[in-house]
C-alpha atoms as a PDB file:
ATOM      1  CA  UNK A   1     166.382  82.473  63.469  1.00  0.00           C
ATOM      2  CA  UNK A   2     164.290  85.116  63.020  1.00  0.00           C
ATOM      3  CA  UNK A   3     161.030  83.220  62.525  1.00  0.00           C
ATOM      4  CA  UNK A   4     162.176  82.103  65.537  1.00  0.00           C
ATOM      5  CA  UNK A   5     161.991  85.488  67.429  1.00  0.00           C
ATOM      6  CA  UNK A   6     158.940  86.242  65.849  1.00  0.00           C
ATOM      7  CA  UNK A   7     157.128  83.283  67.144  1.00  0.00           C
ATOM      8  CA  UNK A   8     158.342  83.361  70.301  1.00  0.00           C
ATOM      9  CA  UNK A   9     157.285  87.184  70.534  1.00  0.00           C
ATOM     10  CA  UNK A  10     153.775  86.026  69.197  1.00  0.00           C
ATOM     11  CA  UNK A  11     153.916  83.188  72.376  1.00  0.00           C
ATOM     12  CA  UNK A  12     154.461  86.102  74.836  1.00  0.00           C
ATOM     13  CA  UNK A  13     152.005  88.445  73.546  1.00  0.00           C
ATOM     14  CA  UNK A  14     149.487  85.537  73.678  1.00  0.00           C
ATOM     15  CA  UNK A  15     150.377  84.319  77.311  1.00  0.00           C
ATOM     16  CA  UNK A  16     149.871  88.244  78.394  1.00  0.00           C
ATOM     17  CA  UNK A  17     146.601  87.899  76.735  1.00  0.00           C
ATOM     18  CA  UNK A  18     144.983  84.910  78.339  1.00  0.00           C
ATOM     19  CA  UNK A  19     146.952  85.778  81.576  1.00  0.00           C
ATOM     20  CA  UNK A  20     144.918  89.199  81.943  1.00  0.00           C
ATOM     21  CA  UNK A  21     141.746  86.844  81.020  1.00  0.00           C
ATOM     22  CA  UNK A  22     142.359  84.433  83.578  1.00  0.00           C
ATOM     23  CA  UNK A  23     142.819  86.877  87.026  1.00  0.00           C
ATOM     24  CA  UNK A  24     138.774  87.245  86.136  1.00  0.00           C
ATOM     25  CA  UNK A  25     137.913  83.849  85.985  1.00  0.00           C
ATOM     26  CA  UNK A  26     137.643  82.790  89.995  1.00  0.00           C
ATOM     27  CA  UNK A  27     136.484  86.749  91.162  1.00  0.00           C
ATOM     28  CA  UNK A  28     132.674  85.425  92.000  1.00  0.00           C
ATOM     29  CA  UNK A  29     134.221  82.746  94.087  1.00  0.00           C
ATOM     30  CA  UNK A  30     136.438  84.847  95.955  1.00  0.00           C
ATOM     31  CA  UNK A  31     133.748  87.163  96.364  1.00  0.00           C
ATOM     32  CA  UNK A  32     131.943  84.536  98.178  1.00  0.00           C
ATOM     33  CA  UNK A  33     134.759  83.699 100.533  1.00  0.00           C
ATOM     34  CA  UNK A  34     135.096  87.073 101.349  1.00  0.00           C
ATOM     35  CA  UNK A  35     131.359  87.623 102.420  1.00  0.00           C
ATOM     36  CA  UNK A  36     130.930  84.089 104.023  1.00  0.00           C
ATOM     37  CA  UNK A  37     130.899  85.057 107.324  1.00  0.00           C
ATOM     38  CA  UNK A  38     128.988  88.171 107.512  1.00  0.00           C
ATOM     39  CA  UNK A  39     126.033  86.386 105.377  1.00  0.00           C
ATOM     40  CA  UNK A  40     126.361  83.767 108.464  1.00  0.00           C
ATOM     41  CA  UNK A  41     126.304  85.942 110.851  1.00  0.00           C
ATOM     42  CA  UNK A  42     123.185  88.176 109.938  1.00  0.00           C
ATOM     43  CA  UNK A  43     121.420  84.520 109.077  1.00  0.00           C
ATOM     44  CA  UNK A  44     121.612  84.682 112.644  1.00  0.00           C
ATOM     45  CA  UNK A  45     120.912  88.380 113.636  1.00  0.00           C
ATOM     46  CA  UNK A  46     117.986  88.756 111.003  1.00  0.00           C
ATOM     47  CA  UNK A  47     116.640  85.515 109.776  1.00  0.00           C
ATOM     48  CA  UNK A  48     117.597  85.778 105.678  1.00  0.00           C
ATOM     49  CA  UNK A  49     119.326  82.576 104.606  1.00  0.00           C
ATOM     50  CA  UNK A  50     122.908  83.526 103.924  1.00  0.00           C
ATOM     51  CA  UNK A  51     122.251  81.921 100.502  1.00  0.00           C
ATOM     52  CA  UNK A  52     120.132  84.545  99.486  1.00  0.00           C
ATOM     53  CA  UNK A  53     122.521  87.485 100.785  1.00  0.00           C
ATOM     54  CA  UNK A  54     125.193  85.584  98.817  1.00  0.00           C
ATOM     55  CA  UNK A  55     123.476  85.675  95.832  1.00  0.00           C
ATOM     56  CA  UNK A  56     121.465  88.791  95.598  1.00  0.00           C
ATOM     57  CA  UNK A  57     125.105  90.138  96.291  1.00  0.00           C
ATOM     58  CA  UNK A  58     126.677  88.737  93.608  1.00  0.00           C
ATOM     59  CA  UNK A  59     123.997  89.564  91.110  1.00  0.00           C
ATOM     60  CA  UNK A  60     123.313  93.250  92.199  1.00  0.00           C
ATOM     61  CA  UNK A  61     127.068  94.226  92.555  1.00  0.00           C
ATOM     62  CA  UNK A  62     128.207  91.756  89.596  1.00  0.00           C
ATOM     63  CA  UNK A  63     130.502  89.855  92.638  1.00  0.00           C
ATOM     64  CA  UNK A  64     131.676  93.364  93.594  1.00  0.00           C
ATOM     65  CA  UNK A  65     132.612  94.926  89.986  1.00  0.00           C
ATOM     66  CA  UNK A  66     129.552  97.466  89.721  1.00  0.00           C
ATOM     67  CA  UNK A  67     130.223 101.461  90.062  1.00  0.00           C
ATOM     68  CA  UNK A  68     127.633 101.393  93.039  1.00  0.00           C
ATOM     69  CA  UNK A  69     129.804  98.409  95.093  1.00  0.00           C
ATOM     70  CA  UNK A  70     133.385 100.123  94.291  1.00  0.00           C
ATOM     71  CA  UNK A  71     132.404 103.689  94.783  1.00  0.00           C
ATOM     72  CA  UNK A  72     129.674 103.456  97.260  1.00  0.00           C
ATOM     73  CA  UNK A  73     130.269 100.132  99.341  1.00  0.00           C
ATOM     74  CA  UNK A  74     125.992  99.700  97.920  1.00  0.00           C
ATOM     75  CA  UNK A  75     126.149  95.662  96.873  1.00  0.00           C
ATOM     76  CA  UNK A  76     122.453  95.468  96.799  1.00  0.00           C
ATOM     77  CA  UNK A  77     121.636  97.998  94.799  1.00  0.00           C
ATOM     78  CA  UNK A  78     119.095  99.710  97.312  1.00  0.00           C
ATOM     79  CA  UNK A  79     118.145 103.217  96.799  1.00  0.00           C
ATOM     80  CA  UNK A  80     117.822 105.597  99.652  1.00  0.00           C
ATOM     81  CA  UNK A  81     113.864 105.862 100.417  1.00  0.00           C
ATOM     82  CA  UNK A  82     112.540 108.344 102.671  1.00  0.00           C
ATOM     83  CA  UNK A  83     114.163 106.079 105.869  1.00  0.00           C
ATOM     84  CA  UNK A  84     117.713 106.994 104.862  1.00  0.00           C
ATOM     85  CA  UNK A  85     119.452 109.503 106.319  1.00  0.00           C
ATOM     86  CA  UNK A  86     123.198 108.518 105.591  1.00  0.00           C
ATOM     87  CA  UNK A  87     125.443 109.431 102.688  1.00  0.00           C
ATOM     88  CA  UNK A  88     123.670 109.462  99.210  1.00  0.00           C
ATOM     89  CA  UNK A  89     124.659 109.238  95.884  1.00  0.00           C
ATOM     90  CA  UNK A  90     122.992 109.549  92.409  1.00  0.00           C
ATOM     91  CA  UNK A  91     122.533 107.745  88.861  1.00  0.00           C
ATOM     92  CA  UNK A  92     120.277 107.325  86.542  1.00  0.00           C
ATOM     93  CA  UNK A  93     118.324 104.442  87.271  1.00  0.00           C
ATOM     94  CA  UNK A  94     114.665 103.637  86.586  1.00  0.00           C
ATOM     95  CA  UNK A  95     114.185 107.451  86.951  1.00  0.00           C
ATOM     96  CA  UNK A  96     116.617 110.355  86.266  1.00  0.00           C
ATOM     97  CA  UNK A  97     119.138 110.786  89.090  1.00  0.00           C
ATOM     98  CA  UNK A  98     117.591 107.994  91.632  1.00  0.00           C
ATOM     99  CA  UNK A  99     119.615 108.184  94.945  1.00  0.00           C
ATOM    100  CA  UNK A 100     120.919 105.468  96.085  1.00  0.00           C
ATOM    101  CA  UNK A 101     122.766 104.761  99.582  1.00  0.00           C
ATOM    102  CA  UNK A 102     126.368 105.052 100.291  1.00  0.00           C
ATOM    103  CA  UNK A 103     127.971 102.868 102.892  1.00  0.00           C
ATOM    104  CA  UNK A 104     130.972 103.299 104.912  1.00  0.00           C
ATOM    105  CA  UNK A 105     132.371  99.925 103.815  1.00  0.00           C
ATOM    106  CA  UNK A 106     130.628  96.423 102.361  1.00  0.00           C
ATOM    107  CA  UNK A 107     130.029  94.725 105.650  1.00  0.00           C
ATOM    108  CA  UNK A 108     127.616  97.869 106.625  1.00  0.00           C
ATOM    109  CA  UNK A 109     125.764  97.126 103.044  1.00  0.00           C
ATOM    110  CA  UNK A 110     125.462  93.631 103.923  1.00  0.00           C
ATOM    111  CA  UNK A 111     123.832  94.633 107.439  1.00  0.00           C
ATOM    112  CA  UNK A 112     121.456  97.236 106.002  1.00  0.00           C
ATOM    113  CA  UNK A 113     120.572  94.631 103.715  1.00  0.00           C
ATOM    114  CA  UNK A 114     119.011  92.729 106.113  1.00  0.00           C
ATOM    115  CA  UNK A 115     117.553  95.076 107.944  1.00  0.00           C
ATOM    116  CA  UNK A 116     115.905  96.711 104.797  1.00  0.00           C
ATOM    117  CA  UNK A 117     114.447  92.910 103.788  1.00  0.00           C
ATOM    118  CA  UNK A 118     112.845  92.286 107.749  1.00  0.00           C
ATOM    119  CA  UNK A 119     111.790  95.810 108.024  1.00  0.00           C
ATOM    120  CA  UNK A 120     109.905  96.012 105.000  1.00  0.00           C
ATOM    121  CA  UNK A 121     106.406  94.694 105.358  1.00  0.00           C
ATOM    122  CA  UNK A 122     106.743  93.589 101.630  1.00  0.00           C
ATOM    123  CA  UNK A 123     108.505  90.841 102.517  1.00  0.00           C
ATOM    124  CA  UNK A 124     107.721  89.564 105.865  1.00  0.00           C
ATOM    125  CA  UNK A 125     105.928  86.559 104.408  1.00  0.00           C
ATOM    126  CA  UNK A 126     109.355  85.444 103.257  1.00  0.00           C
ATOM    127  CA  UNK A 127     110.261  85.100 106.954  1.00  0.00           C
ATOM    128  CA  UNK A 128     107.524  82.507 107.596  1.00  0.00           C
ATOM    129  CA  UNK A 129     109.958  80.090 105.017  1.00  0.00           C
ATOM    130  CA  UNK A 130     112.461  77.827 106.357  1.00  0.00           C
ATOM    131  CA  UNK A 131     115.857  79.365 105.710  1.00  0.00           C
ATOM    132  CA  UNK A 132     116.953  76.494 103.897  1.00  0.00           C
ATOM    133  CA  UNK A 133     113.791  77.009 101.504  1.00  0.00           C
ATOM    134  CA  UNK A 134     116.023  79.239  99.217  1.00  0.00           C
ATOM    135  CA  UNK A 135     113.920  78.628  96.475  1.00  0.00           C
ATOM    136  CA  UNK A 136     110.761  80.081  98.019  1.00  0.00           C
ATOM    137  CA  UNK A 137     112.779  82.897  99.005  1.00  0.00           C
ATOM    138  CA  UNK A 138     114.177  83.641  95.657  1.00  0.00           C
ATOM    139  CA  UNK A 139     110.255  83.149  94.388  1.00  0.00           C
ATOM    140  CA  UNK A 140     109.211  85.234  97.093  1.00  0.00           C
ATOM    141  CA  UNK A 141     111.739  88.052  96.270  1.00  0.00           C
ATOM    142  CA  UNK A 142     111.047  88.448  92.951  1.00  0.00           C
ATOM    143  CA  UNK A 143     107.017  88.344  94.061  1.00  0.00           C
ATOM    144  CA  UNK A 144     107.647  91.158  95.716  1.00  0.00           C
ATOM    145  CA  UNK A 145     108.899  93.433  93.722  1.00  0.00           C
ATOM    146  CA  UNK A 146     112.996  93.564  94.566  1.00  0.00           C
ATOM    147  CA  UNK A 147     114.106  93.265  90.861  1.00  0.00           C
ATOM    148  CA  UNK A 148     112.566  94.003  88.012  1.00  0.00           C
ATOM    149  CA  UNK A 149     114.056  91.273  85.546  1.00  0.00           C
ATOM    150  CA  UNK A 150     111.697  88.463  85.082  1.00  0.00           C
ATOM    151  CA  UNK A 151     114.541  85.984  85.401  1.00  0.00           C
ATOM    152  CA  UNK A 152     115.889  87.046  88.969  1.00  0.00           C
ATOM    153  CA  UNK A 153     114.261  84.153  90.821  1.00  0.00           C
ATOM    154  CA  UNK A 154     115.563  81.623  88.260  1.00  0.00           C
ATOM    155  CA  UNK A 155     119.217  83.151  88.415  1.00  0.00           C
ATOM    156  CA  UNK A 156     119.053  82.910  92.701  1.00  0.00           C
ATOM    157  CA  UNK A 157     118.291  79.591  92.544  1.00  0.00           C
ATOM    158  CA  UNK A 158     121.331  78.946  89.447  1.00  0.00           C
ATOM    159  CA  UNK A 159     123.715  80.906  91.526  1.00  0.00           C
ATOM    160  CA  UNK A 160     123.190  78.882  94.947  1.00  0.00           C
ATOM    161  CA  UNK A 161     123.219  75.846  93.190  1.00  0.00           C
ATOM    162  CA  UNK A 162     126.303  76.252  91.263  1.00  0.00           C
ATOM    163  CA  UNK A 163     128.218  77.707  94.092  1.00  0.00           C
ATOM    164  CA  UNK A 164     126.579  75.258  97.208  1.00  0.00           C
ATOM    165  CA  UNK A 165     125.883  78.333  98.592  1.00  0.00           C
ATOM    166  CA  UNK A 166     123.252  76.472 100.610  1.00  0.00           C
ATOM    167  CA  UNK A 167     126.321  75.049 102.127  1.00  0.00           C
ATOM    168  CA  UNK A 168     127.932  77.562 103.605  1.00  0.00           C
ATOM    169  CA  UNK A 169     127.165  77.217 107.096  1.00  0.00           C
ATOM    170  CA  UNK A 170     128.794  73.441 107.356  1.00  0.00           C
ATOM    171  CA  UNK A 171     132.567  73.756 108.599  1.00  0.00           C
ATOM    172  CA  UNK A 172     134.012  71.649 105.750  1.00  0.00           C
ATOM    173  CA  UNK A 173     132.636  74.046 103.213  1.00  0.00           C
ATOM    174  CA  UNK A 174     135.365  74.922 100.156  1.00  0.00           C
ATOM    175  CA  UNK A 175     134.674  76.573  97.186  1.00  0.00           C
ATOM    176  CA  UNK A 176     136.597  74.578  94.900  1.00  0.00           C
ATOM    177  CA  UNK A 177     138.168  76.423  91.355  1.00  0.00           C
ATOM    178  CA  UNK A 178     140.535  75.463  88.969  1.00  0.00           C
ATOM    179  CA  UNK A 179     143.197  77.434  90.334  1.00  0.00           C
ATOM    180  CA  UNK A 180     142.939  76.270  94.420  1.00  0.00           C
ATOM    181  CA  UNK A 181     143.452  72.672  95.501  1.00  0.00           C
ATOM    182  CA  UNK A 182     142.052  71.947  99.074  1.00  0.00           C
ATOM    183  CA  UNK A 183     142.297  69.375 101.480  1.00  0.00           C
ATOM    184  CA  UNK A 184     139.350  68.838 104.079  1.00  0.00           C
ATOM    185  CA  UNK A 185     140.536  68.834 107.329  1.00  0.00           C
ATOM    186  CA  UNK A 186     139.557  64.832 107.695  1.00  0.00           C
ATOM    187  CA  UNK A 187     142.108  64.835 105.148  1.00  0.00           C
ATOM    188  CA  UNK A 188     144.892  66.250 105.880  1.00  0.00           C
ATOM    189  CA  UNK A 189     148.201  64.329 106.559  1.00  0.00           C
ATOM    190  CA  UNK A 190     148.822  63.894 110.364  1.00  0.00           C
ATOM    191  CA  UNK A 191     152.643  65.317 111.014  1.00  0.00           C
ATOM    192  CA  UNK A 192     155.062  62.748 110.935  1.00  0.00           C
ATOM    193  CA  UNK A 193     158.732  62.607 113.014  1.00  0.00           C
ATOM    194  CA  UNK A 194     161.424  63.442 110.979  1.00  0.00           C
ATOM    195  CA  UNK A 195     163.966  60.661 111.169  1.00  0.00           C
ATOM    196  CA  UNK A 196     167.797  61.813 110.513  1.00  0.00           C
ATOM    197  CA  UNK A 197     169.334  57.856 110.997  1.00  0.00           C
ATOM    198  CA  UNK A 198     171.252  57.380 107.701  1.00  0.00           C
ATOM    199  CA  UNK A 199     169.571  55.921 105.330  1.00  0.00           C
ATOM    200  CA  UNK A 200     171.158  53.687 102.758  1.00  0.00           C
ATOM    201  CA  UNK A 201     171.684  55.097  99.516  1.00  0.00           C
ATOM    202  CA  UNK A 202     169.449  53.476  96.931  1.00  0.00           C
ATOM    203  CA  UNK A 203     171.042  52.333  93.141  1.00  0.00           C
ATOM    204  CA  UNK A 204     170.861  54.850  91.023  1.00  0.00           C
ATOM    205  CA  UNK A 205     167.709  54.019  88.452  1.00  0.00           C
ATOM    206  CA  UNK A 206     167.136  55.967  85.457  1.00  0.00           C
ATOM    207  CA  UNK A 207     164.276  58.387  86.126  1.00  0.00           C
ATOM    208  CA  UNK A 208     161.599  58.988  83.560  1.00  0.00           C
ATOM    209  CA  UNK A 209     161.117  62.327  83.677  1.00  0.00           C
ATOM    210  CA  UNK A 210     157.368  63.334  82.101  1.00  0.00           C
ATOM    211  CA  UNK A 211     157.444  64.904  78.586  1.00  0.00           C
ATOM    212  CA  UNK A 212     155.100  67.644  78.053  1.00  0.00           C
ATOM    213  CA  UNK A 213     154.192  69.219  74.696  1.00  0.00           C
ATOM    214  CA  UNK A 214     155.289  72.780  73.682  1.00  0.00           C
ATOM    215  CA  UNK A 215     151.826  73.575  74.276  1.00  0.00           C
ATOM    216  CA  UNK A 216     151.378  72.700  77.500  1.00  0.00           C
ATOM    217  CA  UNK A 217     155.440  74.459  78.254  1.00  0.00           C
ATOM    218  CA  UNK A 218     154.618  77.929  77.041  1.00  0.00           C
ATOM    219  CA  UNK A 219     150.445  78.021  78.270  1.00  0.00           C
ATOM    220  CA  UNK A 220     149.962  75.516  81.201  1.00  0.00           C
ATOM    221  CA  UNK A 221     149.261  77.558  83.493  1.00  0.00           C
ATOM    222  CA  UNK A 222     146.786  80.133  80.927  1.00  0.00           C
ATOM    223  CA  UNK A 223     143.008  80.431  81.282  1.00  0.00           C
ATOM    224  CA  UNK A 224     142.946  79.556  77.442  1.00  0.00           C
ATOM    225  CA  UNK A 225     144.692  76.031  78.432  1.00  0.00           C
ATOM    226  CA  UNK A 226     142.958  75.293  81.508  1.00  0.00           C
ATOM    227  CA  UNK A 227     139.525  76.108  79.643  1.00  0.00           C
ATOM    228  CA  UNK A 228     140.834  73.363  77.694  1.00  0.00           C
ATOM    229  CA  UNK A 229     140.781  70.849  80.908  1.00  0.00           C
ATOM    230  CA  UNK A 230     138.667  72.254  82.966  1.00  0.00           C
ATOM    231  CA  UNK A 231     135.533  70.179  84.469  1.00  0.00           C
ATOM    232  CA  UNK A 232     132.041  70.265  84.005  1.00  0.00           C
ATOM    233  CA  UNK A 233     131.643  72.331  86.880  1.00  0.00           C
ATOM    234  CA  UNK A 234     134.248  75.004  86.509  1.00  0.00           C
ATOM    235  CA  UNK A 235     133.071  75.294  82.704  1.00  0.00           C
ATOM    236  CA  UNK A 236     129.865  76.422  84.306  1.00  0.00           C
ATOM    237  CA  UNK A 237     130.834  78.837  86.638  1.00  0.00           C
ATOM    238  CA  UNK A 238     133.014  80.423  84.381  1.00  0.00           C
ATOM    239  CA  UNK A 239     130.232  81.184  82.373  1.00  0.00           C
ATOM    240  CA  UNK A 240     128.154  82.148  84.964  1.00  0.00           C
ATOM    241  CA  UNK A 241     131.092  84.785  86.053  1.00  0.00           C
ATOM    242  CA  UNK A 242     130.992  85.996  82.313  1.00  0.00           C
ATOM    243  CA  UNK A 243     127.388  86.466  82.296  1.00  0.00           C
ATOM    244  CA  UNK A 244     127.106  88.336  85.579  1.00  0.00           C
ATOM    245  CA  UNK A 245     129.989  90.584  84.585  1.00  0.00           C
ATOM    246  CA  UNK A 246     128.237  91.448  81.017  1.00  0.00           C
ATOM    247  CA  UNK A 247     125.434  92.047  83.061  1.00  0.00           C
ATOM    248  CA  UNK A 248     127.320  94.459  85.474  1.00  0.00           C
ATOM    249  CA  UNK A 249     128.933  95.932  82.452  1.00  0.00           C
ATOM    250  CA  UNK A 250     125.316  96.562  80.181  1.00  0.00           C
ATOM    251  CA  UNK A 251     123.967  98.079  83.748  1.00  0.00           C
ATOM    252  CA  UNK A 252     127.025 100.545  84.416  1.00  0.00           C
ATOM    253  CA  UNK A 253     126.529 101.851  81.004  1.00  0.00           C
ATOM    254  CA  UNK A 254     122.856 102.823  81.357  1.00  0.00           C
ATOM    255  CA  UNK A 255     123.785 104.600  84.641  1.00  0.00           C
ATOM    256  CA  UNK A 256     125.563 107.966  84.116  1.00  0.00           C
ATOM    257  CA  UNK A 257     127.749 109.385  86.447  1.00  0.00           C
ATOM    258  CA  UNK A 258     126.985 110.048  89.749  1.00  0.00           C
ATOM    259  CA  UNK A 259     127.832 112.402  92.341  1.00  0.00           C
ATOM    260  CA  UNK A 260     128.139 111.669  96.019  1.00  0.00           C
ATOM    261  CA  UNK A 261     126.689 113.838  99.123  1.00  0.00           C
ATOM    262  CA  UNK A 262     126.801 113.890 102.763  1.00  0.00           C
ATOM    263  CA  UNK A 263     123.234 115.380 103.209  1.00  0.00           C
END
């Protein structure tokens, strides 16, 4: 009996574990839901493929996880210049105490995002691309100076492509995880007439119900036993979520503090 309690203790601990591991798993696809729309919308206002907002966003604010997204609404990472006259706060960047912008609220980020990119005569060639060309763009971007990290083009182009965020703008667009199931709307069920006539009571047949293992009972529904089952697809993008968030995580840590002002 009591090895007994004691594995059953060990179970729970475990399930706790994985549990807390798993609520991190789908945050860079909800992260894109949430910003859908307003990378749609200034596609339309500005001319920068929603693609690219999508993605720059998820790499500069690790999918919304960085100290500059959560404390200063700043998902792009971009630093006040002499242009700025809003709200300001400071880290240690590529310089001691670099000032970066503070926004209101995330939508206003993604807005002065755009603005910055067709203001900026550094990249107005980008504008002469096709807005579907989102590898140019991501080439282009990284031309130009935006990011320092020789890889940044490379990881746009990963990001869109593992996400079909050069999808977004069709209206049967889901982003797919391991934890959401999703009808398109061609297929969902067409409502059928409930019919209360009596029906006759079938025989009674001995039902089969399905066994499952004591594995699959006490972690089913874990990260550790979905990893387990998971598809090609959502192995990938779980990785890709792990890698931006150690890269969110190595960045934070070179940044000290900062302190916000309303100058």
């Amino acid at each position: 009996m009591k090895t007994r309690k004691v594995f059953v203790l060990v179970a729970l601990m475990f399930v706790t574990i994985v549990t807390k591991a798993q609520q991190q798993k789908t945050v860079t696809e909800d992260y894109i839901m949430q910003f859908r729309n307003i990378a749609l919308q200034n596609e339309k206002d500005y001319g920068v493929p929603s693609s690219i907002t999508l993605a720059q966003g998820i790499i500069e604010s690790g999918s919304g996880r960085s100290s500059l997204a959560k404390d200063g609404n700043n998902h792009f990472g971009i630093k006040c210049h002499q242009s700025w006259t809003g709200k300001k706060m400071y880290k240690d960047d590529d310089k001691k105490n670099d000032c970066f912008r503070v926004y209101d609220n995330a939508e206003d980020s993604y807005t002065d995002h755009s603005i910055f990119l067709k203001n900026n005569k550094r990249y107005s060639s980008l504008f002469e691309l096709d807005k579907s060309d989102y590898k140019g763009w991501a080439k282009g971007l990284k031309s130009a100076g935006y990011a320092t990290n020789p890889q940044y083009a490379n990881l746009l182009i990963d990001i869109i492509e593992l996400y079909d965020l050069d999808k977004l703008a069709q209206d049967d667009f889901y982003l797919l995880s391991s934890t959401t199931t999703v009808v398109k709307k061609s297929e969902k069920p067409k409502p059928v007439k409930q019919d209360n006539t009596p029906q006759p009571q079938p025989k009674e047949e001995k039902q089969v119900k399905e066994r499952k293992s004591l594995g699959e009972r006490l972690f089913g529904n874990t990260a550790w036993w979905k990893r387990r089952h998971e598809t090609e697809q959502e192995r990938k993008r779980r990785e890709m979520d792990e890698k931006i968030q150690n890269m969110i995580d190595e960045q934070d840590v070179q940044r000290t503090d900062f302190e916000v002002t309303f100058e």
